[in-house]
C-alpha atoms as a PDB file:
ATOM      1  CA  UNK A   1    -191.163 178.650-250.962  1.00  0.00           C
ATOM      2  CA  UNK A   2    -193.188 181.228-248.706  1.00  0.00           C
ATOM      3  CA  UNK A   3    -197.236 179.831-249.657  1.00  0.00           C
ATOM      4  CA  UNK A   4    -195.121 175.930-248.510  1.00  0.00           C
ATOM      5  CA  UNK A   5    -193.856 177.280-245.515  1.00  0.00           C
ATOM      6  CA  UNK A   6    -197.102 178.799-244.829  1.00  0.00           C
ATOM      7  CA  UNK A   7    -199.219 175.931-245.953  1.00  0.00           C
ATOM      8  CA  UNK A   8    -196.776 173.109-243.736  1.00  0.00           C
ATOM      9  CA  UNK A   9    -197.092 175.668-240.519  1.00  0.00           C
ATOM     10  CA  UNK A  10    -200.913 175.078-240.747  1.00  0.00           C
ATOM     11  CA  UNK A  11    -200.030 171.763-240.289  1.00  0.00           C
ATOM     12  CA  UNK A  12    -198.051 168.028-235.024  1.00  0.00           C
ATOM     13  CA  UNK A  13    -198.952 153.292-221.854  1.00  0.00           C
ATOM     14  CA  UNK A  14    -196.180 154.691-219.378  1.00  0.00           C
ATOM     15  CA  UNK A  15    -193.183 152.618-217.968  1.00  0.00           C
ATOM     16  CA  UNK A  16    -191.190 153.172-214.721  1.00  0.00           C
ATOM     17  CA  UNK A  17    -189.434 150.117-214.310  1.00  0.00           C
ATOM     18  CA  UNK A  18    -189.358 150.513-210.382  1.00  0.00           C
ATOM     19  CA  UNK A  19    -186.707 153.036-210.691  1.00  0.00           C
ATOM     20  CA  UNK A  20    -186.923 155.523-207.989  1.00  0.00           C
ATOM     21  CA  UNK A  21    -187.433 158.940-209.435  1.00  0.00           C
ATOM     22  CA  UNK A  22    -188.208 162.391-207.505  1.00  0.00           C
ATOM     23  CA  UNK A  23    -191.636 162.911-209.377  1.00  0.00           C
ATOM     24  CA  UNK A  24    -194.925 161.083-209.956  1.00  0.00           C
ATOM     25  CA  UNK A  25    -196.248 159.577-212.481  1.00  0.00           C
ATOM     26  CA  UNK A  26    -199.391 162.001-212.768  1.00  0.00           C
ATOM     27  CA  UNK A  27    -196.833 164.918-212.349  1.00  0.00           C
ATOM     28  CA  UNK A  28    -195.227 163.223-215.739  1.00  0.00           C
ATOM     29  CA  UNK A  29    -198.713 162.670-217.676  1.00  0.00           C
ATOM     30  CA  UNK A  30    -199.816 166.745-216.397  1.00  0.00           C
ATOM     31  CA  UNK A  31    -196.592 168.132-217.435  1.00  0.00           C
ATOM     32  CA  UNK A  32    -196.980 166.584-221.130  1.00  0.00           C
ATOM     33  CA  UNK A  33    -200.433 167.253-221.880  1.00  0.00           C
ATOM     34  CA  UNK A  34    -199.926 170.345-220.753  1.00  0.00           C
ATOM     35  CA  UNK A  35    -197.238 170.777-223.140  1.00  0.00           C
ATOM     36  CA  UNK A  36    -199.115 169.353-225.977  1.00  0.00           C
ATOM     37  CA  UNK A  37    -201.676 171.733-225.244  1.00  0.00           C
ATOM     38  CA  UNK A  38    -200.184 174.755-225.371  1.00  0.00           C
ATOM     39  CA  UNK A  39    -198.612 173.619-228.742  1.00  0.00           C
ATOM     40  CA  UNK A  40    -202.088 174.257-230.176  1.00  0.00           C
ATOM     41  CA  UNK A  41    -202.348 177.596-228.773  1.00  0.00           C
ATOM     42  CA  UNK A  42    -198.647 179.176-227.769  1.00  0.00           C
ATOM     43  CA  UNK A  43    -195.647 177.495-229.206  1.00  0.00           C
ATOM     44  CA  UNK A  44    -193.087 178.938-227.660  1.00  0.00           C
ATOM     45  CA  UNK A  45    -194.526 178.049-224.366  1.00  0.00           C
ATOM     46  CA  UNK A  46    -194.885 174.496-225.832  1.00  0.00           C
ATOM     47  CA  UNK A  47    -191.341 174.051-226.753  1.00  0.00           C
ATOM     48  CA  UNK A  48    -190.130 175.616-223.299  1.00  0.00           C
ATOM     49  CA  UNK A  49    -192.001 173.134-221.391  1.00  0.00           C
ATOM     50  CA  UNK A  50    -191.061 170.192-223.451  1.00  0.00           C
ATOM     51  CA  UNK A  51    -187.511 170.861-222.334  1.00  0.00           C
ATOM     52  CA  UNK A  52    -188.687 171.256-219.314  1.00  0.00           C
ATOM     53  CA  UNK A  53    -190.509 167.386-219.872  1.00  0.00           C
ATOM     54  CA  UNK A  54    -187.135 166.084-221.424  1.00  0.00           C
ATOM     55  CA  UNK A  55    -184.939 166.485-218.268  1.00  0.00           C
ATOM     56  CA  UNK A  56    -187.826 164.645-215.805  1.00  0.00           C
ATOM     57  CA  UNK A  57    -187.599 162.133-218.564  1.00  0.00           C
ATOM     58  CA  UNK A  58    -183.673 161.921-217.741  1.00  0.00           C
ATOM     59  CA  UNK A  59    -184.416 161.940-214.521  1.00  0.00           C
ATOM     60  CA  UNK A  60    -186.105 158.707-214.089  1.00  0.00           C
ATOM     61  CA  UNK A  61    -184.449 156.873-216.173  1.00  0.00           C
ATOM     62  CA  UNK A  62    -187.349 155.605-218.105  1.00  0.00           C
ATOM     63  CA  UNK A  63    -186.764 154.769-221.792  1.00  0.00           C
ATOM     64  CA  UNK A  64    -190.570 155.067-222.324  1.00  0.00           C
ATOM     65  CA  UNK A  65    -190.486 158.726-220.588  1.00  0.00           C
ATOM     66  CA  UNK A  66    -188.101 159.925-222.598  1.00  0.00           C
ATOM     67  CA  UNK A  67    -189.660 158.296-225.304  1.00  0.00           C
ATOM     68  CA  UNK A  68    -192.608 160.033-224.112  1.00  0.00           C
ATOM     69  CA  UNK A  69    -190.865 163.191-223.610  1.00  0.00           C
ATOM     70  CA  UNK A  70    -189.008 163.103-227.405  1.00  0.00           C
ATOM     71  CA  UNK A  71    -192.288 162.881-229.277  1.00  0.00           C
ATOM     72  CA  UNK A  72    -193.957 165.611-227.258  1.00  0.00           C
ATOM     73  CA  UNK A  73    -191.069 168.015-227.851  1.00  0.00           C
ATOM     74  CA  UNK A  74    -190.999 166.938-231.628  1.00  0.00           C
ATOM     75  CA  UNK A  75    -194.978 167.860-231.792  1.00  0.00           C
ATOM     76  CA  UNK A  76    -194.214 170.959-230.275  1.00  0.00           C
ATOM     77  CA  UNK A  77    -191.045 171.641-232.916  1.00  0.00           C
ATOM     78  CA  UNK A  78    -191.402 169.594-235.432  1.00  0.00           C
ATOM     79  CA  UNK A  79    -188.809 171.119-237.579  1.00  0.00           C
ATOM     80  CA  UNK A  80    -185.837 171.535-234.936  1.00  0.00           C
ATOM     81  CA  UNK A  81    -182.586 170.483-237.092  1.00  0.00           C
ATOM     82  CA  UNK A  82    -182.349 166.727-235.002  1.00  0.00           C
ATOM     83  CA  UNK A  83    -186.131 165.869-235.516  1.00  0.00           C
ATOM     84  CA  UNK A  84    -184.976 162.923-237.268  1.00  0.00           C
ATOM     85  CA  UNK A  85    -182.838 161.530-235.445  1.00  0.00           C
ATOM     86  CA  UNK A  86    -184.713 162.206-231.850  1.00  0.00           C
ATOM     87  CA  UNK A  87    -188.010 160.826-233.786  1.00  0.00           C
ATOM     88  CA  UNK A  88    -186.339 157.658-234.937  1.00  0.00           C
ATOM     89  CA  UNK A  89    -185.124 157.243-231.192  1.00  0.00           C
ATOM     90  CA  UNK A  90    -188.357 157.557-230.082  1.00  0.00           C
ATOM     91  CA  UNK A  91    -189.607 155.403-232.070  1.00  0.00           C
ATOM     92  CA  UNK A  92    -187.468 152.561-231.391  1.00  0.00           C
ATOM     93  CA  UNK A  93    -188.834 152.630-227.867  1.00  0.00           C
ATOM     94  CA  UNK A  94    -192.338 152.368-228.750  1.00  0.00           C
ATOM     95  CA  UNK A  95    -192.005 148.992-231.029  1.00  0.00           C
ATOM     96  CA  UNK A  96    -189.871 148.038-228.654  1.00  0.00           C
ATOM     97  CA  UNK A  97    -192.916 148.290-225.771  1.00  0.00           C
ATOM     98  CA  UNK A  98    -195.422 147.881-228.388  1.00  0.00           C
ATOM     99  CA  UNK A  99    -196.934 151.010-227.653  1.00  0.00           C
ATOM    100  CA  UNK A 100    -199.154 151.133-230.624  1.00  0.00           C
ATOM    101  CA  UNK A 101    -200.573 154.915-230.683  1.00  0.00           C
ATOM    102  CA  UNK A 102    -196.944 156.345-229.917  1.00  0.00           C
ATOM    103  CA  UNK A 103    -195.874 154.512-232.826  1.00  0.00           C
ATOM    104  CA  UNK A 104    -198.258 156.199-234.972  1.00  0.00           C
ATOM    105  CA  UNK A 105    -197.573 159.247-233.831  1.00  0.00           C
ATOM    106  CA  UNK A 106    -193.974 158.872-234.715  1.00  0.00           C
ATOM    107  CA  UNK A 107    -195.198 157.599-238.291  1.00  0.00           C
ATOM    108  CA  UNK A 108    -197.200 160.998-238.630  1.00  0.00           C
ATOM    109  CA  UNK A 109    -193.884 162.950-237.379  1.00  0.00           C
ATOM    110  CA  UNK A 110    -192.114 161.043-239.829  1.00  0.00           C
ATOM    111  CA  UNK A 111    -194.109 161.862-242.343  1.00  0.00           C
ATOM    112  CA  UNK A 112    -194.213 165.730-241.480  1.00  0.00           C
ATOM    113  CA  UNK A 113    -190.885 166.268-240.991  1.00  0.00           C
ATOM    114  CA  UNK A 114    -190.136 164.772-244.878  1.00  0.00           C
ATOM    115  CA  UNK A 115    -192.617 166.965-246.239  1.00  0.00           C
ATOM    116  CA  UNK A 116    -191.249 169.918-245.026  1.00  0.00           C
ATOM    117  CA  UNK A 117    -187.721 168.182-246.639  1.00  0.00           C
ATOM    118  CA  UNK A 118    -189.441 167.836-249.782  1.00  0.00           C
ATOM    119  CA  UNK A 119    -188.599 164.457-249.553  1.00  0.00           C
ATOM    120  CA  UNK A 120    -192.212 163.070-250.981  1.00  0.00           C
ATOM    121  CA  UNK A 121    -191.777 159.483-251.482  1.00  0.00           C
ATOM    122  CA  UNK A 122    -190.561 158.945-247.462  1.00  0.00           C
ATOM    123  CA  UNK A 123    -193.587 161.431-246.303  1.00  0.00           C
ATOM    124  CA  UNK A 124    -196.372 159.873-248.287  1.00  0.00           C
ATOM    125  CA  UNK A 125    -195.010 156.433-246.797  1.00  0.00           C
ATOM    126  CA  UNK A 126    -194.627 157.218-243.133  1.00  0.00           C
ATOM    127  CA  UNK A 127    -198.123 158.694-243.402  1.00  0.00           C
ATOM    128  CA  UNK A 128    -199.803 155.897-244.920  1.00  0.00           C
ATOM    129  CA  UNK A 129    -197.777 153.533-242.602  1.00  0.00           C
ATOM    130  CA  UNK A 130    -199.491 155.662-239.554  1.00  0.00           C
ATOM    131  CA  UNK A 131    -202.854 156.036-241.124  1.00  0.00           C
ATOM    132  CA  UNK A 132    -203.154 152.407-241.246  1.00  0.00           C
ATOM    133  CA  UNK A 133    -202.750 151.825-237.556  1.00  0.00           C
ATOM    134  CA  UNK A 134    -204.766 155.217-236.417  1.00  0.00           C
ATOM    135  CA  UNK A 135    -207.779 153.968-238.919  1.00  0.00           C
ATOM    136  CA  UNK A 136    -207.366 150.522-237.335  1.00  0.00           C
ATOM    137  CA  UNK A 137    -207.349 151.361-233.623  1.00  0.00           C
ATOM    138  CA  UNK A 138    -209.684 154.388-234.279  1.00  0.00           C
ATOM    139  CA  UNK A 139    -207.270 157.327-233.012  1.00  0.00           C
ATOM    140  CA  UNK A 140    -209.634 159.896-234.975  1.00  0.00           C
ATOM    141  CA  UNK A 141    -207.479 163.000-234.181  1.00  0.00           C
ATOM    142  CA  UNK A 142    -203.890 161.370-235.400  1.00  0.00           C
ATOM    143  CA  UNK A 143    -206.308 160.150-238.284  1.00  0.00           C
ATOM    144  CA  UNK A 144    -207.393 163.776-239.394  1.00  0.00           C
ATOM    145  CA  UNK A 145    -203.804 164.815-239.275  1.00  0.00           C
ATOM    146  CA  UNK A 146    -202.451 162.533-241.771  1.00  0.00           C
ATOM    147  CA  UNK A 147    -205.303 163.199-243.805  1.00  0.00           C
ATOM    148  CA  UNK A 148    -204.309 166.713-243.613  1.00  0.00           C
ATOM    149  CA  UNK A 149    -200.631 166.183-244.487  1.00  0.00           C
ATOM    150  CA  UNK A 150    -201.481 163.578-247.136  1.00  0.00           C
ATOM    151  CA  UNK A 151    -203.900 166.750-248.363  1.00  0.00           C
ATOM    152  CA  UNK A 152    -200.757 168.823-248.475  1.00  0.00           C
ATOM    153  CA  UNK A 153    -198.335 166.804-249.879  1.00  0.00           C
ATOM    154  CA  UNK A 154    -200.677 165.920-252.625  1.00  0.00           C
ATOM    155  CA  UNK A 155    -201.592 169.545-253.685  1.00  0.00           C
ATOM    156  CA  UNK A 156    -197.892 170.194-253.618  1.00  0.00           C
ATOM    157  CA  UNK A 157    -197.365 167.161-256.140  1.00  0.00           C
ATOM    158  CA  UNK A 158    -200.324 169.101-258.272  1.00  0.00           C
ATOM    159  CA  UNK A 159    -201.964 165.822-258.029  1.00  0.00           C
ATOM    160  CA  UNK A 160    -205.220 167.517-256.941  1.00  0.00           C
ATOM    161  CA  UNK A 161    -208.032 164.687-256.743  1.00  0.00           C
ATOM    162  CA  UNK A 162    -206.225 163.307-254.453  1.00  0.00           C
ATOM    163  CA  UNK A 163    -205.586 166.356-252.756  1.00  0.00           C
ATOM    164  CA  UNK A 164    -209.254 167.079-252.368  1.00  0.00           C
ATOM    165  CA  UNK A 165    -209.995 162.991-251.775  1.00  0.00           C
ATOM    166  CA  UNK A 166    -208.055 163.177-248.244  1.00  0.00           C
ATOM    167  CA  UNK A 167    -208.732 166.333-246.899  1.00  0.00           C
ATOM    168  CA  UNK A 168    -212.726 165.464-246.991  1.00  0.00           C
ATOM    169  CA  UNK A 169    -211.584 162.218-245.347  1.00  0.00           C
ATOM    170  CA  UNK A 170    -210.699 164.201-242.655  1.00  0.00           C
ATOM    171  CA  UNK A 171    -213.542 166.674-242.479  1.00  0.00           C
ATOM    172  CA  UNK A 172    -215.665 163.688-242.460  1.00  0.00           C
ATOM    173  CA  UNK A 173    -213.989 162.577-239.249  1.00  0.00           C
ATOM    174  CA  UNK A 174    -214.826 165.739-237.722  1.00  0.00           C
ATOM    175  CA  UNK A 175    -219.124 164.391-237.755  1.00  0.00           C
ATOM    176  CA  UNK A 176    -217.795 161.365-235.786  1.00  0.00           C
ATOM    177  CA  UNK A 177    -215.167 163.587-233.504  1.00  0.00           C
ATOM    178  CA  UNK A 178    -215.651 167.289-233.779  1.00  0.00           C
ATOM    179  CA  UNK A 179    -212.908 169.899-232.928  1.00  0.00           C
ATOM    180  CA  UNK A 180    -212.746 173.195-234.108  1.00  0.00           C
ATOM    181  CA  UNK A 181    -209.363 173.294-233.910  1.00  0.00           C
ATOM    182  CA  UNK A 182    -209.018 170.378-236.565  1.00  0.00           C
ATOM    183  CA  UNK A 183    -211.692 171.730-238.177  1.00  0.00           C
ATOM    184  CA  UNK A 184    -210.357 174.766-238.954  1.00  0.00           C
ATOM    185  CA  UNK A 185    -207.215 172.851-239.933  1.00  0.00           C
ATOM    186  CA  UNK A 186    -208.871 171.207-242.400  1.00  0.00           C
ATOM    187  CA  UNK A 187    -210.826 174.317-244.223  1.00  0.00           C
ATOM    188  CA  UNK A 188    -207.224 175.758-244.699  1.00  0.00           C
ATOM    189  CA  UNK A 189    -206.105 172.582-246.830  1.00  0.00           C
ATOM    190  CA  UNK A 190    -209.371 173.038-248.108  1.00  0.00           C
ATOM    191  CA  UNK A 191    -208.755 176.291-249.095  1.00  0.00           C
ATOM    192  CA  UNK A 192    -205.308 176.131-250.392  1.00  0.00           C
ATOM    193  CA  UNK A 193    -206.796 173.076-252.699  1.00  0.00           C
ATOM    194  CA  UNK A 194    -208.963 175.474-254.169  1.00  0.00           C
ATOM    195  CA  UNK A 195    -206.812 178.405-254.815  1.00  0.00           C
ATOM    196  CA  UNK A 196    -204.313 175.785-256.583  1.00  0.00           C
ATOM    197  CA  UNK A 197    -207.402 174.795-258.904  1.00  0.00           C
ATOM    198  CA  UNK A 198    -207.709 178.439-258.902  1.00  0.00           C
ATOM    199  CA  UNK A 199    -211.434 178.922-257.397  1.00  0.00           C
ATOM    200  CA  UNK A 200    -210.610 181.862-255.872  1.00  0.00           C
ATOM    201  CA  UNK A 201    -213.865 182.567-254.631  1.00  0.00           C
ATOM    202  CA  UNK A 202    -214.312 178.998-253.080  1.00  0.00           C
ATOM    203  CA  UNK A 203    -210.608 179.421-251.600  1.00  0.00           C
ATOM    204  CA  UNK A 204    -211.849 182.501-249.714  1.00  0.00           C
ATOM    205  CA  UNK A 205    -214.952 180.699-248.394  1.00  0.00           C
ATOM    206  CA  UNK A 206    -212.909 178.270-246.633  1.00  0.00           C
ATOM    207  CA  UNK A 207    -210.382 180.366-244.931  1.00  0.00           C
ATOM    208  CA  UNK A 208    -213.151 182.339-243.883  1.00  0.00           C
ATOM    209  CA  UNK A 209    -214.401 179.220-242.348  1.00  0.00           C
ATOM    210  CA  UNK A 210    -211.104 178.263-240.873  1.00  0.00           C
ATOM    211  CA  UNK A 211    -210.626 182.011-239.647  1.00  0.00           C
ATOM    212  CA  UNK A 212    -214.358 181.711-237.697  1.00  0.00           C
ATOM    213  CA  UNK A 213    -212.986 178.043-236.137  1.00  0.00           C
ATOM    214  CA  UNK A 214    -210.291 179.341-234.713  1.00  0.00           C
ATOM    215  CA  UNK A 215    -212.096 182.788-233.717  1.00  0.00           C
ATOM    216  CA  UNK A 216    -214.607 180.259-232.205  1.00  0.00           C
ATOM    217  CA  UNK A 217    -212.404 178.586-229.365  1.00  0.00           C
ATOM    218  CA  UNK A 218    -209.773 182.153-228.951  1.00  0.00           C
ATOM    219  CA  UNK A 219    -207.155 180.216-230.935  1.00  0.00           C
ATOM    220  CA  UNK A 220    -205.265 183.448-231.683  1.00  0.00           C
ATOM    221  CA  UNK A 221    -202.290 181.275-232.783  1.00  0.00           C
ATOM    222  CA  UNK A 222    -204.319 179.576-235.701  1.00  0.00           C
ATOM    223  CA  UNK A 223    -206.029 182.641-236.669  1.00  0.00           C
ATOM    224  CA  UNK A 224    -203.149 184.324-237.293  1.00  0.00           C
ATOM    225  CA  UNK A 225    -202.116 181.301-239.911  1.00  0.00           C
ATOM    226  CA  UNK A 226    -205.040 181.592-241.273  1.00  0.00           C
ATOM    227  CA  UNK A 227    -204.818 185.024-242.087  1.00  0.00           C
ATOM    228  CA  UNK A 228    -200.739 184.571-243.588  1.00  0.00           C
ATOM    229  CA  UNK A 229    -202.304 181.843-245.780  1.00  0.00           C
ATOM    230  CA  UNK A 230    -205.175 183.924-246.651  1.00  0.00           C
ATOM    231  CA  UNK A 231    -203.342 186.673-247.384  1.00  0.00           C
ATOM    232  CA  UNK A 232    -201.084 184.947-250.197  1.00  0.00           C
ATOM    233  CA  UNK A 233    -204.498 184.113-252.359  1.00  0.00           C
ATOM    234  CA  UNK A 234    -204.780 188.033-252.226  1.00  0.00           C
ATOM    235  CA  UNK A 235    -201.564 189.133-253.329  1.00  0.00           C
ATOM    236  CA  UNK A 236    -201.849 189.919-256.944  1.00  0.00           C
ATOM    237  CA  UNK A 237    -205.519 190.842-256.967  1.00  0.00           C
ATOM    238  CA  UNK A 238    -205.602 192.983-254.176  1.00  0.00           C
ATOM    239  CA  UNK A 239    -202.102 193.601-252.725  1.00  0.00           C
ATOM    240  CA  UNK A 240    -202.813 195.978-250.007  1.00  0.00           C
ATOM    241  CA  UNK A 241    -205.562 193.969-248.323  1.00  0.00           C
ATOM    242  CA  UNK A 242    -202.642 190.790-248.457  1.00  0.00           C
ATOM    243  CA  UNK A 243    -200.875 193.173-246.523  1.00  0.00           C
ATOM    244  CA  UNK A 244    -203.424 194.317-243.910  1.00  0.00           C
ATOM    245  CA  UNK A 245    -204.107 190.538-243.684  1.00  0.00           C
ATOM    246  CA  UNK A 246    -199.819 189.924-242.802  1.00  0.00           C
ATOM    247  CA  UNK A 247    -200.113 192.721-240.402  1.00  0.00           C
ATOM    248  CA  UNK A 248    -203.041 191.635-238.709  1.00  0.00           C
ATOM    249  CA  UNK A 249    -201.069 188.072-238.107  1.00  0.00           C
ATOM    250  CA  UNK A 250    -198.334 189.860-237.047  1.00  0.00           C
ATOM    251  CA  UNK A 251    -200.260 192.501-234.446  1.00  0.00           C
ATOM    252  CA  UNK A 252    -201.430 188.773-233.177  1.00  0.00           C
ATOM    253  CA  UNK A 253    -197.776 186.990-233.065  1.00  0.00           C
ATOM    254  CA  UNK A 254    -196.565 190.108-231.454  1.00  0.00           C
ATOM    255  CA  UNK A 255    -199.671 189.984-228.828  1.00  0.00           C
ATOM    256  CA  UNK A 256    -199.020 186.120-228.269  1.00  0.00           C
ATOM    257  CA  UNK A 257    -195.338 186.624-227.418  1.00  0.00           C
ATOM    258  CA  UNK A 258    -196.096 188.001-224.035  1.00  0.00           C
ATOM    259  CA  UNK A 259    -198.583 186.090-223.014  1.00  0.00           C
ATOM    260  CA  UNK A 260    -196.372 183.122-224.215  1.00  0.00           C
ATOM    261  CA  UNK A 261    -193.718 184.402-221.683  1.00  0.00           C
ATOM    262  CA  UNK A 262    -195.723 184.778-218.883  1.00  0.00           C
ATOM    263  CA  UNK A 263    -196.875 181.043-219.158  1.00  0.00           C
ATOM    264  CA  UNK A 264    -193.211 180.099-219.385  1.00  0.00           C
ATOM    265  CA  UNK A 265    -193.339 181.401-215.702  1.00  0.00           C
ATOM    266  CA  UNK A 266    -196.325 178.909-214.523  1.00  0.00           C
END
């Protein structure tokens, strides 16, 4: 249950209708990307400020806001106990105003959120359902996620080729739209694909790669996943350098929690 808990971590149009509301529109769009920003790098700061996103949404009265609002919060904590039923809400807003690449996203939640269930069938099906529209209308990044998760879920089902088959779909993406960050992502399913085969030594060449993508671009968040992973593929070989691995991730947790606090504050 740890090494899936570890492996589903490393895995996340506006409307106003004339209604008078006391913020902008830009003040909406800065507030969320902010948000989904620091999801990728602090968390906690992430889930803070989609709260904070949640009650403008409210606010204006805006069924697309708070659709808006609900999917950002849900990519921030994907596995708070309501993410079904706030994703589902969500997502009835977005067919509703056709808003294709929210829709997808809500797919790939969907799907997430059932993995971490263990609830295969529904996961593999929400993230082929958003796959389809993200390969379609060329939204690259939501593309390498479900890639990613349909990696995951497939390794978990031992069904390995197929494992392997999706998670070089999505480092493939990364010629056409590069980002470390996804990257990195990527190399850790890559990694975890080979210590199930167990190729131990080909395992610990890709979470070194994943470990120098997120050392790359400072992401001390994703380095520190990297190193919990990477520290499970050491455990019965070399027990004490699995544990100087968990207490390096946990020297960086600790060191993030501050700095997560004091952006709580901005």
């Amino acid at each position: 249950m740890k090494k899936i808990t570890l492996i589903l971590i490393a895995l996340i149009s506006f409307y106003s209708y004339g209604q008078k509301v006391s913020f902008s529109e830009h003040e909406f769009e800065t507030l969320r990307k902010k948000t989904e920003d620091l999801a990728k790098f602090y968390p906690d700061s992430a889930i803070v400020f989609s709260d904070k996103l949640m009650v403008l949404a409210k606010e204006s009265k805006s069924q697309q806001h708070l659709a808006d609002a609900i999917t950002t919060k849900l990519r921030a904590d994907v596995f708070s106990k309501d993410a079904l039923l706030l994703n589902k809400e969500a997502l009835e807003i977005n067919i509703k105003h056709r808003n294709t690449k929210e829709i997808s996203t809500n797919y790939t939640l969907f799907g997430i959120i059932y993995l971490y269930k263990a609830d295969y069938t529904n996961a593999v099906k929400y993230l082929n359902k958003s796959l389809k529209i993200s390969q379609k209308n060329k939204f690259h990044s939501l593309t390498k996620q479900n890639y990613r998760a349909l990696s995951t879920l497939y390794g978990l089902q031992e069904n390995y080729p197929k494992a392997l088959q999706t998670v070089k779909e999505a480092l493939k993406l990364e010629k056409e739209n590069p980002d470390h960050r996804e990257k990195g992502l990527a190399y850790i399913c890559l990694a975890t694909y080979y210590d199930y085969i167990s190729q131990k030594e080909m395992s610990n060449k890709y979470f070194q790669l994943a470990y120098n993508s997120f050392k790359q671009i400072k992401n001390d968040y994703n380095v520190a996943v990297t190193l919990l992973n990477w520290s499970v593929l050491f455990e019965e070989s070399d027990p004490i350098k699995s544990l100087e691995m968990e207490l390096e991730a946990q020297k960086i947790f600790d060191n993030i929690v501050p700095k997560s606090l004091i952006l709580q504050t901005i």
